[in-house]
N, C-alpha and C. Protein backbone atom coordinates (compact mmCIF):
# COMPACT_ATOMS: atom_id res chain seq x y z
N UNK A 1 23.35 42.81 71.38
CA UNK A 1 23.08 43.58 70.17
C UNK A 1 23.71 42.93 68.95
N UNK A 2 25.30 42.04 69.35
CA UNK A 2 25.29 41.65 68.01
C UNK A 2 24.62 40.72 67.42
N UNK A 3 24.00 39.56 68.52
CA UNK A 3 23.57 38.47 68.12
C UNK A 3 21.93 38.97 67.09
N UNK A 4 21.78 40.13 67.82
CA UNK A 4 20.35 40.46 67.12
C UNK A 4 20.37 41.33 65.86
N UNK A 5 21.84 41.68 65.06
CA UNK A 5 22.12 42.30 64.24
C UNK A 5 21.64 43.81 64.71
N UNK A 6 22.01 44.33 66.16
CA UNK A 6 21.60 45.56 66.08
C UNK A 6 22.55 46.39 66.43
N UNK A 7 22.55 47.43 65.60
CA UNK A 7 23.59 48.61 65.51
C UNK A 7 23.54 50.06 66.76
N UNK A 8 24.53 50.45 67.66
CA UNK A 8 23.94 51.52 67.72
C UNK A 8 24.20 52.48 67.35
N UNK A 9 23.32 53.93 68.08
CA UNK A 9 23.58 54.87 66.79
C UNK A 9 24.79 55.82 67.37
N UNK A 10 25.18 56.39 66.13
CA UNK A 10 26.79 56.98 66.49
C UNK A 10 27.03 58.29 65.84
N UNK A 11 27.30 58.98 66.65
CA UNK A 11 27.76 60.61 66.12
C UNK A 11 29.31 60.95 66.27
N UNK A 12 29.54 60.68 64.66
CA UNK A 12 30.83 60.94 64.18
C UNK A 12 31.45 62.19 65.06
N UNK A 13 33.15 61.94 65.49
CA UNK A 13 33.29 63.98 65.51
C UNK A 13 33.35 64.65 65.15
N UNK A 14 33.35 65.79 65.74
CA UNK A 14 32.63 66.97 64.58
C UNK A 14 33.92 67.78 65.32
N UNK A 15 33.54 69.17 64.57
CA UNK A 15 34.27 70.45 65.24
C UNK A 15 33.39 71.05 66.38
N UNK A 16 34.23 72.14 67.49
CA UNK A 16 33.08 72.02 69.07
C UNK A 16 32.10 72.93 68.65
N UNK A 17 31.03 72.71 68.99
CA UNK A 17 29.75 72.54 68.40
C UNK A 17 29.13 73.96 68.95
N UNK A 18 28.71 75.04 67.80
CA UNK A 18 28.40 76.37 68.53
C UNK A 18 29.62 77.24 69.16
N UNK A 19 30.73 77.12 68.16
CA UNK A 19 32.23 77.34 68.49
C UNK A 19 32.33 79.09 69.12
N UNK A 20 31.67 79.73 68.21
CA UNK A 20 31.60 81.30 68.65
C UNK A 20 30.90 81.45 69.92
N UNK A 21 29.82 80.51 70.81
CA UNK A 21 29.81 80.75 71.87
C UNK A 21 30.81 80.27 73.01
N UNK A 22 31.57 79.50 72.64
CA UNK A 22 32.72 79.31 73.85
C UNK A 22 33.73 80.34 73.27
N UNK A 23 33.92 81.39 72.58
CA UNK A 23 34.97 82.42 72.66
C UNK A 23 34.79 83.37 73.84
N UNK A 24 35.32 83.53 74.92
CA UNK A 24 35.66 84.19 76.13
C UNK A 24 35.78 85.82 75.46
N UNK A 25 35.81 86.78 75.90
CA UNK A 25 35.85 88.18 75.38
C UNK A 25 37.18 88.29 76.49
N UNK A 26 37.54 89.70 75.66
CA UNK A 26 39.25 90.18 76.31
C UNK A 26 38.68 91.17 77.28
N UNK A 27 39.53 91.01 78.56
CA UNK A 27 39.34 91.70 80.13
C UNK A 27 38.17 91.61 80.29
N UNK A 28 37.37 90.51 80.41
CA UNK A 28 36.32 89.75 81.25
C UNK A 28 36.81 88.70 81.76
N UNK A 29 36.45 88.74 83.15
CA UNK A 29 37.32 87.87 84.40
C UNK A 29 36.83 86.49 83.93
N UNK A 30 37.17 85.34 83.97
CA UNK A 30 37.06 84.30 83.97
C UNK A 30 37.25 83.87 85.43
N UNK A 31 36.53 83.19 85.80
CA UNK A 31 36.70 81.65 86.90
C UNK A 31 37.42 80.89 86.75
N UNK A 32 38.05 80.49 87.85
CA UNK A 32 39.07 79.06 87.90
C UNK A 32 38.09 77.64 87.62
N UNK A 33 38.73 76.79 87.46
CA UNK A 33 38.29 75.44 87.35
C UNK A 33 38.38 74.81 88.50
N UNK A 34 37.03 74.85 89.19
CA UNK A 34 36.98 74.39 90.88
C UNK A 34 36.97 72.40 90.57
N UNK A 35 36.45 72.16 89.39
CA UNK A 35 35.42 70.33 88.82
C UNK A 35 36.92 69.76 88.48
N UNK A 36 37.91 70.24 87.62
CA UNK A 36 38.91 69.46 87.27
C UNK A 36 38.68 68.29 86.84
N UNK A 37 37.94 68.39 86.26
CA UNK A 37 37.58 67.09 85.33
C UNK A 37 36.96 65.77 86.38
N UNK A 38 36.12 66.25 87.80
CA UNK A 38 35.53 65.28 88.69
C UNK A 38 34.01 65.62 88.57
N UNK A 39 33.58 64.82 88.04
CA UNK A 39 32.16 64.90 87.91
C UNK A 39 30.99 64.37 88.24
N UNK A 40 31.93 63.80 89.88
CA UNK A 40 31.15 62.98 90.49
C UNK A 40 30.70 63.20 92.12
N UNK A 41 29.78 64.03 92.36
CA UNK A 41 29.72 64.79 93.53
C UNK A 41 29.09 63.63 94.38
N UNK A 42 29.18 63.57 95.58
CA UNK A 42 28.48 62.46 96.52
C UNK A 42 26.87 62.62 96.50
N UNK A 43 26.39 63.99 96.35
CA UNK A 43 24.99 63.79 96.45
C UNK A 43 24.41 65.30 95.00
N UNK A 44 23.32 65.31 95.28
CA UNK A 44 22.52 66.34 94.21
C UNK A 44 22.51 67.66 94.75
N UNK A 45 22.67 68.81 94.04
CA UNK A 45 22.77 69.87 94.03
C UNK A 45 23.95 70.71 95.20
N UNK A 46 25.02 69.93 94.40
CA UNK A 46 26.93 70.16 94.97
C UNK A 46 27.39 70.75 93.34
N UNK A 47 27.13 69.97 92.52
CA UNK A 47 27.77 70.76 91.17
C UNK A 47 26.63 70.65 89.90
N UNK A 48 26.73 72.04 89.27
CA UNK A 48 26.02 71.81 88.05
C UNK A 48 26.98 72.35 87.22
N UNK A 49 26.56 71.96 85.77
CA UNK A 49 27.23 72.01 84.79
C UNK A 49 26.11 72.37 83.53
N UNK A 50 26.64 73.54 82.96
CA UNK A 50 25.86 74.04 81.57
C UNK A 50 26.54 74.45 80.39
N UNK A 51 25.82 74.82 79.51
CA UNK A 51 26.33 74.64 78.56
C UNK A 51 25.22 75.09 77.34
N UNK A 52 25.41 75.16 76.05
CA UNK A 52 24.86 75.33 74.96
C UNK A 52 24.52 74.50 73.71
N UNK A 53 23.73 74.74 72.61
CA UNK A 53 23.68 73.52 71.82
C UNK A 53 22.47 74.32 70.94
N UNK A 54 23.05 74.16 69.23
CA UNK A 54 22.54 74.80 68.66
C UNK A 54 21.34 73.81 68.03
N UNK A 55 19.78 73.85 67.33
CA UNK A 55 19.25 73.43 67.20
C UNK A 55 18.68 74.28 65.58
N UNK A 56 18.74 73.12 64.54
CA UNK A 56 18.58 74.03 63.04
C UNK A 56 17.22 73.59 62.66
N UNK A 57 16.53 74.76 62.51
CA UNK A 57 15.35 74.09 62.01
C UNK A 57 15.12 75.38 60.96
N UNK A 58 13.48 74.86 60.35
CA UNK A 58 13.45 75.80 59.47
C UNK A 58 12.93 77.71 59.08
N UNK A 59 13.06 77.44 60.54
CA UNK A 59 12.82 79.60 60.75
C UNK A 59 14.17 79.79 61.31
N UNK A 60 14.95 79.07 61.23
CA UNK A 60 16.55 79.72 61.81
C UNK A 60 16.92 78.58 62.72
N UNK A 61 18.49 78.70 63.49
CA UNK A 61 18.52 78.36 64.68
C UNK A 61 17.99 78.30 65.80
N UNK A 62 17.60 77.41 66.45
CA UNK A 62 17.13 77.56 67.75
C UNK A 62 18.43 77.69 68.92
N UNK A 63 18.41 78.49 70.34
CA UNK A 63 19.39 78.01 71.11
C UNK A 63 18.93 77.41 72.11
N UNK A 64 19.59 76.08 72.99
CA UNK A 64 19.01 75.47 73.85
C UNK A 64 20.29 76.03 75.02
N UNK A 65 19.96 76.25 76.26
CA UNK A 65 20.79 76.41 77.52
C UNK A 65 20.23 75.82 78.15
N UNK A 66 20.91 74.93 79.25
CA UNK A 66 20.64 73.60 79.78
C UNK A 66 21.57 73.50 80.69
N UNK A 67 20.90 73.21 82.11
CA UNK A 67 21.69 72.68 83.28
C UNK A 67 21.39 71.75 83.31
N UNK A 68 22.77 71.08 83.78
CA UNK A 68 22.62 69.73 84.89
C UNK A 68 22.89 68.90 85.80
N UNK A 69 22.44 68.32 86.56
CA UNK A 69 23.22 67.87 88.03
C UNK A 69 23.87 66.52 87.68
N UNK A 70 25.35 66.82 88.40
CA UNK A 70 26.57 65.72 88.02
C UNK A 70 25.94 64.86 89.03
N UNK A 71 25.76 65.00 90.28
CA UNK A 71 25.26 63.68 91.09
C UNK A 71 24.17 62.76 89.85
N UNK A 72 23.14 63.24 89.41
CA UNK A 72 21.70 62.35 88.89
C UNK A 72 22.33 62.12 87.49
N UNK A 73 23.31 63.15 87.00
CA UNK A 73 22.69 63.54 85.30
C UNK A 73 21.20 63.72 84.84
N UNK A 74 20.51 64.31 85.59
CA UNK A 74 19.49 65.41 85.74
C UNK A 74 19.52 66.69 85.41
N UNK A 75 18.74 66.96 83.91
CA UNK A 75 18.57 68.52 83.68
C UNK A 75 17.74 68.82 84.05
N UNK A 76 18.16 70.21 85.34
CA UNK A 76 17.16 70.58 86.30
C UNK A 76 16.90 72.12 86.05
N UNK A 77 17.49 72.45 84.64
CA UNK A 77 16.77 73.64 83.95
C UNK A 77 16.99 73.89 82.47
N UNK A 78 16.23 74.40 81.85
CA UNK A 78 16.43 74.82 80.63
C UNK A 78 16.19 75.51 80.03
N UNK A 79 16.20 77.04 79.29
CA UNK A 79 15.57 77.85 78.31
C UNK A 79 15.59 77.69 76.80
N UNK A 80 14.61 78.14 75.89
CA UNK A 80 15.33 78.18 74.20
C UNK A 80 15.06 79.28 73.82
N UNK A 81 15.77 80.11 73.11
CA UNK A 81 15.78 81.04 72.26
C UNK A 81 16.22 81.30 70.89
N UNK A 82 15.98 82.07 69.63
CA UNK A 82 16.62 82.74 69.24
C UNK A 82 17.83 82.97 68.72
N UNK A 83 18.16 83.97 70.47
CA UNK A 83 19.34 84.80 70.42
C UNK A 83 20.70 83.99 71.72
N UNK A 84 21.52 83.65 71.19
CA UNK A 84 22.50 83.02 72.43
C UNK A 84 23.17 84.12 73.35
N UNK A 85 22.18 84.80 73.94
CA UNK A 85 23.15 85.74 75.16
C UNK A 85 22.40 85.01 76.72
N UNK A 86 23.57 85.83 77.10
CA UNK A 86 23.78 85.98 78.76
C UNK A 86 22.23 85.56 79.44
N UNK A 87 21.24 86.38 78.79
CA UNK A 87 19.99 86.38 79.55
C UNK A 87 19.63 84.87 79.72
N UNK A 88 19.74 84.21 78.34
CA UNK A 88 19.26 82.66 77.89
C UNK A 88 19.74 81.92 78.94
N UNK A 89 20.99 82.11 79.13
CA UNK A 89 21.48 81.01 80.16
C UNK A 89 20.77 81.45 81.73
N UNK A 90 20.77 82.69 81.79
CA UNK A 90 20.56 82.62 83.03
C UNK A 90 18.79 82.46 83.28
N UNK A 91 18.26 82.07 82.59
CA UNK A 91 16.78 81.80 82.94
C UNK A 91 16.60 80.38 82.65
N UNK A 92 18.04 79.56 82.24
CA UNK A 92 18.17 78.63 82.49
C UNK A 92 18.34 77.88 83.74
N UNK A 93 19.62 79.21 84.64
CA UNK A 93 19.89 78.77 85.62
C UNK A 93 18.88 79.31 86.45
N UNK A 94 17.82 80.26 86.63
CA UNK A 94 17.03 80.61 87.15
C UNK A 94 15.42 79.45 87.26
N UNK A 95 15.68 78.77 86.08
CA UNK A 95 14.55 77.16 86.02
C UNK A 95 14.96 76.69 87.10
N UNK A 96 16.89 75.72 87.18
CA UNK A 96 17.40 75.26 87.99
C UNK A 96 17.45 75.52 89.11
N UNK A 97 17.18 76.96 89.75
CA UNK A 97 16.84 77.17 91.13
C UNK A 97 15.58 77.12 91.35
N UNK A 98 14.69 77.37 91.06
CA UNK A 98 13.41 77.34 91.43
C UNK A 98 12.90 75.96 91.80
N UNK A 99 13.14 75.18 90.79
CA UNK A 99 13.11 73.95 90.42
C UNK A 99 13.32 73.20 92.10
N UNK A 100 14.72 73.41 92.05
CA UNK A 100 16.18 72.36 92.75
C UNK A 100 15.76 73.51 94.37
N UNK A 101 15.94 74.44 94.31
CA UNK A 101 16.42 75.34 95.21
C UNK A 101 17.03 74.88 96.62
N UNK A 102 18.26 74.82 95.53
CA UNK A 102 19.76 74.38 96.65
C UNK A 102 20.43 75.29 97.81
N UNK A 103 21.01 74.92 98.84
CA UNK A 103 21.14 76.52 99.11
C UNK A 103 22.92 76.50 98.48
N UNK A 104 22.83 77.67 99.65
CA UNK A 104 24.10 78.32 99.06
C UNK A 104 25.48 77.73 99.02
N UNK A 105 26.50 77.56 98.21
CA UNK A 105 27.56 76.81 98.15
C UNK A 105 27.75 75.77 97.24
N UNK A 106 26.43 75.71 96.18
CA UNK A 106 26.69 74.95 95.16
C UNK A 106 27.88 75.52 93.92
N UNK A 107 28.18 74.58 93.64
CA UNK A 107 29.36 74.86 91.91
C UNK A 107 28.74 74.51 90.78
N UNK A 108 28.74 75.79 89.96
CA UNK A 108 28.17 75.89 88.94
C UNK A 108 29.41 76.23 88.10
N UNK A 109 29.06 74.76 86.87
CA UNK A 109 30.63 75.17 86.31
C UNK A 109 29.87 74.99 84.60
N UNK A 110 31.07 75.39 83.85
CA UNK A 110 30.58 76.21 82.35
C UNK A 110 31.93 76.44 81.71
N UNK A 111 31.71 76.49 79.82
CA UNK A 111 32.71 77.00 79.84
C UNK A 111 33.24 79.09 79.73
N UNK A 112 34.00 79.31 78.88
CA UNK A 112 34.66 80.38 78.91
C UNK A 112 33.94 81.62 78.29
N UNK A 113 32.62 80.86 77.79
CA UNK A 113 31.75 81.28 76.23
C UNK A 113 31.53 83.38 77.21
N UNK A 114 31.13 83.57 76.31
CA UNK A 114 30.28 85.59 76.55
C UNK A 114 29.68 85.19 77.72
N UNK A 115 28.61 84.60 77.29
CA UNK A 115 27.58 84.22 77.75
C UNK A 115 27.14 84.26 79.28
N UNK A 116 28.58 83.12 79.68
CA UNK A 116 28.82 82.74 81.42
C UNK A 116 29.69 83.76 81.55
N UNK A 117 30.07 84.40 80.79
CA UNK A 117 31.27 85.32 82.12
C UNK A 117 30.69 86.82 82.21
N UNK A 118 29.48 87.18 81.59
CA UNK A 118 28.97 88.08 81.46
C UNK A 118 28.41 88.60 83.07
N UNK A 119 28.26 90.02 83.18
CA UNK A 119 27.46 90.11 84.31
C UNK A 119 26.02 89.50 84.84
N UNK A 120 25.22 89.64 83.77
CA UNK A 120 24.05 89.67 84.22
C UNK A 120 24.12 87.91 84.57
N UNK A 121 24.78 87.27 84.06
CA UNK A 121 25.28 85.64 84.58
C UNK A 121 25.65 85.80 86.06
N UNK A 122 26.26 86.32 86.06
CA UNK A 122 27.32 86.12 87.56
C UNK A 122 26.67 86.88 88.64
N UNK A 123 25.13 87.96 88.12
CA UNK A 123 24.87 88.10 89.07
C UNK A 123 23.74 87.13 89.59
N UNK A 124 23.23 86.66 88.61
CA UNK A 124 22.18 86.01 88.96
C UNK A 124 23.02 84.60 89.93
N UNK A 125 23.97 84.08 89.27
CA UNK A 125 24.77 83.17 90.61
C UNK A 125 24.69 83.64 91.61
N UNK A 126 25.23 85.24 92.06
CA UNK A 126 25.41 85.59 93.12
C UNK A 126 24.49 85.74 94.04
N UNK A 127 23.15 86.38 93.37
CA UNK A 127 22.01 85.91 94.00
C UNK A 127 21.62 85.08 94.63
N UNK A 128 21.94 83.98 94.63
CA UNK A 128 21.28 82.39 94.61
C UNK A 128 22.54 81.92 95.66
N UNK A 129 23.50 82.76 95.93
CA UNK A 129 24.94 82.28 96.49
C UNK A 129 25.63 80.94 95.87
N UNK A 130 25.54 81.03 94.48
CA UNK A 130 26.44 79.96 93.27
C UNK A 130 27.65 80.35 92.98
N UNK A 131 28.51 79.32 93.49
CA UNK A 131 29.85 80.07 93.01
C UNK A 131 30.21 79.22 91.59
N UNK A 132 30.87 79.90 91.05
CA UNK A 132 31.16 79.78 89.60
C UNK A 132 32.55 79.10 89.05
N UNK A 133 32.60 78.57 88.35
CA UNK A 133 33.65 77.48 87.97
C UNK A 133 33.61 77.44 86.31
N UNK A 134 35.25 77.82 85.76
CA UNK A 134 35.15 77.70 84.23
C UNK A 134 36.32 77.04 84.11
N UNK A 135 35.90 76.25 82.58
CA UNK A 135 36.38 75.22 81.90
C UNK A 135 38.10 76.04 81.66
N UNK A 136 38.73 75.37 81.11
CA UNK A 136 40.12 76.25 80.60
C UNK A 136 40.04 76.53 79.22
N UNK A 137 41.01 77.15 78.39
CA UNK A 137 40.57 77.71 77.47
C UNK A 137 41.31 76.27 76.53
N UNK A 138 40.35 76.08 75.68
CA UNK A 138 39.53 74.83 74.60
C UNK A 138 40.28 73.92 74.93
N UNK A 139 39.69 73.27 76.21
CA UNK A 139 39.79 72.31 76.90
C UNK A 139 37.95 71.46 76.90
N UNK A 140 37.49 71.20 76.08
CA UNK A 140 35.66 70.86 75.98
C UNK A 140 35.75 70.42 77.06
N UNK A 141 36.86 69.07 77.17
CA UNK A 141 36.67 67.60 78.03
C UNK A 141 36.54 68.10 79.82
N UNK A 142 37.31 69.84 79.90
CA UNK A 142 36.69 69.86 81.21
C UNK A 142 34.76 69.96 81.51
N UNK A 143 34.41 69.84 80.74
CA UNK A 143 33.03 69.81 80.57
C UNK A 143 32.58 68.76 80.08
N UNK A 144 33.29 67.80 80.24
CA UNK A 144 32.75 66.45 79.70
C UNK A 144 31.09 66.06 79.67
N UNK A 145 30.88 66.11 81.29
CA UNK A 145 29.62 65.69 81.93
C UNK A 145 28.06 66.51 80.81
N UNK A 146 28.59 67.89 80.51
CA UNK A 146 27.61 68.68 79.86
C UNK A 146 27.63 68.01 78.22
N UNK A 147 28.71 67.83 77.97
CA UNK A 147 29.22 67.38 76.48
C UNK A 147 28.29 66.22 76.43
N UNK A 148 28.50 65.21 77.14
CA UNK A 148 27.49 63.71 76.97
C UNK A 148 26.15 64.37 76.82
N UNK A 149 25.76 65.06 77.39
CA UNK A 149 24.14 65.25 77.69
C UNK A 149 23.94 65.65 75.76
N UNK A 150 24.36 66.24 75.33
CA UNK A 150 24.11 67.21 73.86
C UNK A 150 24.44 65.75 73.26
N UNK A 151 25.14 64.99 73.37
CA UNK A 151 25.65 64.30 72.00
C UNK A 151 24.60 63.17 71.91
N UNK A 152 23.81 62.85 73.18
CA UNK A 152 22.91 62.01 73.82
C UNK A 152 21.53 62.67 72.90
N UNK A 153 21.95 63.64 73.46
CA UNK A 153 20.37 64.96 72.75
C UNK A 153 20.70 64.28 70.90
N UNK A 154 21.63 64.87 70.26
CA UNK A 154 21.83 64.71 69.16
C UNK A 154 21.52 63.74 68.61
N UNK A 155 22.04 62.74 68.96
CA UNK A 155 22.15 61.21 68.36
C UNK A 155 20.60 60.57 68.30
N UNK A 156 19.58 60.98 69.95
CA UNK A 156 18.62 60.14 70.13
C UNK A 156 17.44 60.99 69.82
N UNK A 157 17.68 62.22 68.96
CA UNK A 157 16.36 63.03 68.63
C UNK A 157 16.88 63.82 67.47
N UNK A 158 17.59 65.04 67.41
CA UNK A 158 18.22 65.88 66.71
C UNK A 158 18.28 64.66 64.94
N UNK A 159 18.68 64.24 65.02
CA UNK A 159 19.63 63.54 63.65
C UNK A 159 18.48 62.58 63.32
N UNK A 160 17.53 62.32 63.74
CA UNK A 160 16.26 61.80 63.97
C UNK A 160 15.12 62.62 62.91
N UNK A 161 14.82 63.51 63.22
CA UNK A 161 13.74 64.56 63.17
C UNK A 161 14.82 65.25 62.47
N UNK A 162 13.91 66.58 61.33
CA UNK A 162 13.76 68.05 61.28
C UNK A 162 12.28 68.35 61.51
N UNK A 163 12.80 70.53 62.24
CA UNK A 163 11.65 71.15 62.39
C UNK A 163 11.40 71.89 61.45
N UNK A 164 10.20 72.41 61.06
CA UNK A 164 10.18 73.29 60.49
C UNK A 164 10.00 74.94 60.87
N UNK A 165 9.59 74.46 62.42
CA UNK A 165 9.95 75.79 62.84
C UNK A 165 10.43 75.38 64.16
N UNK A 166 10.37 76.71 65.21
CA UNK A 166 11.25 76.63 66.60
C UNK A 166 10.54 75.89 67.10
N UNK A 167 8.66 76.53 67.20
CA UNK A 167 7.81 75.76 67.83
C UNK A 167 7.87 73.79 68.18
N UNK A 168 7.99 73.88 66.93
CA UNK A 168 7.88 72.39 66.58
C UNK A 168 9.04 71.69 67.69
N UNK A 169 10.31 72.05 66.87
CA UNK A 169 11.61 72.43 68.07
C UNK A 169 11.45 72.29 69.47
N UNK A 170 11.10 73.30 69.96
CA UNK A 170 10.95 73.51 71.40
C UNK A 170 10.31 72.39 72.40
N UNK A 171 9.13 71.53 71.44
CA UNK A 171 8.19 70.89 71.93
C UNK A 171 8.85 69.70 72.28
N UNK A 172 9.49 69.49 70.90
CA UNK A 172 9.89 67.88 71.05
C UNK A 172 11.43 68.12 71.83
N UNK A 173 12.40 69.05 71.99
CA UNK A 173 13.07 69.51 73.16
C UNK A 173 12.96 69.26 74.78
N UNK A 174 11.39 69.71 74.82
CA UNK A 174 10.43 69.59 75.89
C UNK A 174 10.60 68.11 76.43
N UNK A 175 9.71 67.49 75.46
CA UNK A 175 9.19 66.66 75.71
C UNK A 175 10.49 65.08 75.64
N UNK A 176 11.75 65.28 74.84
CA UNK A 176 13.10 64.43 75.00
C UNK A 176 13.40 64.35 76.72
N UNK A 177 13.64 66.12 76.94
CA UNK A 177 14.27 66.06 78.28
C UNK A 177 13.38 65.82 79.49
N UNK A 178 11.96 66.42 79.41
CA UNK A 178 11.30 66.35 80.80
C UNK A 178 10.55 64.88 80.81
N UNK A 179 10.47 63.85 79.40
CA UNK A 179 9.69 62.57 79.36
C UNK A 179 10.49 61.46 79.26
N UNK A 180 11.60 61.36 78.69
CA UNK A 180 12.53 60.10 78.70
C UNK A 180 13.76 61.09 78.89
N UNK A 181 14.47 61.83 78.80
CA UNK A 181 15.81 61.58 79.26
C UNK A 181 15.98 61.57 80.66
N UNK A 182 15.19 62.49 81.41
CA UNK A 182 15.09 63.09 83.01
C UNK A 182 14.34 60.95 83.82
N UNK A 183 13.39 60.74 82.93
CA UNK A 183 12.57 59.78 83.58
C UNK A 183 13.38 58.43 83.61
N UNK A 184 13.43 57.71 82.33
CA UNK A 184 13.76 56.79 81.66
C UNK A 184 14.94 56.66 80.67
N UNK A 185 15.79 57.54 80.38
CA UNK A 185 17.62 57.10 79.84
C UNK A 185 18.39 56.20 80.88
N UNK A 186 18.71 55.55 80.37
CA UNK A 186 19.63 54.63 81.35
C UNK A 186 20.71 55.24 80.99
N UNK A 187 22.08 55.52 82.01
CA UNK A 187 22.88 55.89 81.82
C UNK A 187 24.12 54.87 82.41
N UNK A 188 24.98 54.75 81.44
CA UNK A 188 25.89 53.84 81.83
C UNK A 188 27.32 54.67 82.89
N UNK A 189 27.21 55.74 83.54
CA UNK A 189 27.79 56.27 84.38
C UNK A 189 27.39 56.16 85.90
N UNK A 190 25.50 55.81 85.23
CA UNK A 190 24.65 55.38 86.94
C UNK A 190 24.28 53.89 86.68
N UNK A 191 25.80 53.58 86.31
CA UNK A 191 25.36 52.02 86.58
C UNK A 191 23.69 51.59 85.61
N UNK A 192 23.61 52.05 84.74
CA UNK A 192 22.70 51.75 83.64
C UNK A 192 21.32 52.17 84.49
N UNK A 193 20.72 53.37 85.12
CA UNK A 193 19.71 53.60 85.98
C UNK A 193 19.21 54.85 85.09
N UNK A 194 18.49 55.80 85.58
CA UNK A 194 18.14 56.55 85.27
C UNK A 194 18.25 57.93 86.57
N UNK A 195 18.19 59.18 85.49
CA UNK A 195 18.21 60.44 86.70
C UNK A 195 17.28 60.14 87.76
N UNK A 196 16.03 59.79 87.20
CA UNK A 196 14.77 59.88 88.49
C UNK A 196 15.42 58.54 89.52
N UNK A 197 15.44 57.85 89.13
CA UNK A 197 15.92 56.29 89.87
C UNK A 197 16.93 57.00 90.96
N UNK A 198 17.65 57.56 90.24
CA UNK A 198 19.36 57.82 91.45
C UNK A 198 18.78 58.71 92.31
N UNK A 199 18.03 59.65 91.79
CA UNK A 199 17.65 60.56 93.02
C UNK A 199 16.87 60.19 93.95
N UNK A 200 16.07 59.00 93.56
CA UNK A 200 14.97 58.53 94.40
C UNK A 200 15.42 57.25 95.52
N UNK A 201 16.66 56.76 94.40
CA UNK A 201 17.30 56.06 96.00
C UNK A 201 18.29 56.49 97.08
N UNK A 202 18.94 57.83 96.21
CA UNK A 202 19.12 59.06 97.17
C UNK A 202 18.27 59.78 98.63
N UNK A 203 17.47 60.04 98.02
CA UNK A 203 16.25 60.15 98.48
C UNK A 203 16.00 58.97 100.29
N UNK A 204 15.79 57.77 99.78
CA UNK A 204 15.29 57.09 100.58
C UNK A 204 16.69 56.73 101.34
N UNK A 205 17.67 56.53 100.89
CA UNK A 205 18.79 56.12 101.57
C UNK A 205 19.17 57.40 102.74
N UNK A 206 18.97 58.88 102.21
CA UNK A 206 18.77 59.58 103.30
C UNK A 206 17.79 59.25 104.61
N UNK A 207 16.03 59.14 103.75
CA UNK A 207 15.53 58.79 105.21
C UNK A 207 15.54 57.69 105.62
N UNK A 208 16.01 56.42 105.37
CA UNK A 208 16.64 55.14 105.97
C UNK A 208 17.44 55.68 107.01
N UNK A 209 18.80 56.16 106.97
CA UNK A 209 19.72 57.20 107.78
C UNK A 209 19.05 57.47 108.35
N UNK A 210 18.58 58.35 108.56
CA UNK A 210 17.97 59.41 109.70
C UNK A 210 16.49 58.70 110.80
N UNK A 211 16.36 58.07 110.50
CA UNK A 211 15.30 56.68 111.14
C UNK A 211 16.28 55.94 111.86
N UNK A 212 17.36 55.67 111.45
CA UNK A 212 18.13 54.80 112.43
C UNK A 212 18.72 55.73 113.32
């Protein structure tokens, strides 16, 4: 890049981003921190990680809720709304099961926000038999893994583009995560590969195994 005079692109720091949704409410149970800052599970659908991310366009904010798997760095669900409650995320995490449908004993970790510690969150985990895992209080970096995915979002679309409405929003949202970030981002954590790539030699390295 230097020889070719090329720059890349860079998102200054900021303050944590959508700050009023990581405020935790008083005597609502919080979760321990099962991830401890390991965000590297041996295979896909052992830990997910979500999170929030505000999107400004010109009929208001948009909210994006977004899972994703620490094995691939694969977002294997997502909703947008609106309004940032409880429901948003969990029809996020409700994409991610349908989608993934892991069984029971996966870690689903998040931080402290309303949002995740709310009931209608924890039941829909419970449903699905997800046990639940939260960040410490304004600690981001235990959420590192979710943090990259947004700043990735930001830098390579967001700061790029304005919408003028959600629609517009939503589409090119759509079309970032389910056409190049999920397919084609190289990620320098998978050894410069991509989500689909890791899962797919996942994938075969299982039935290699099981043939022998």
């Amino acid at each position: 890049m230097r020889v070719e005079g090329i720059q890349g692109a860079y998102v200054p720091p900021k303050r944590r981003r959508n700050a009023d949704c990581a405020l935790g409410v008083d005597g609502v149970k919080v979760w321990p921190d099962l991830v401890k800052r390991d965000f590297q599970p041996d295979g896909p659908n052992q830990l997910w990680c979500s999170d929030m991310e505000q999107i400004p366009t010109g009929e208001g904010v948009l909210h994006l809720a977004s899972v994703l798997d620490c094995f691939s760095r694969r977002i294997v669900g997502w909703a947008m709304a609106a309004v940032a409650d409880a429901p948003l995320v969990a029809r996020a995490l409700e994409m991610a099961v349908a989608q993934r449908r892991p069984g029971e004993g996966i870690i689903h970790h998040a931080d402290r926000g309303a949002q995740y510690t709310a009931v209608t969150f924890g039941s829909a985990c419970r449903a699905h038999g997800i046990t639940q895992s939260n960040s410490r209080k304004g600690s981001p970096h235990d959420n590192a893994a979710k943090e990259s995915f947004f700043a990735s979002l930001e830098k390579e679309r967001l700061r790029r583009r304005t919408f003028a409405t959600h629609e517009q929003a939503r589409s090119s949202i759509f079309q970032y995560i389910e056409e190049f970030y999920n397919r084609r981002r190289l990620h320098s954590t998978l050894g410069y590969r991509s989500p689909d790539e890791i899962e797919r030699d996942h994938h075969l390295t299982l039935v290699v195994a099981e043939a022998v």
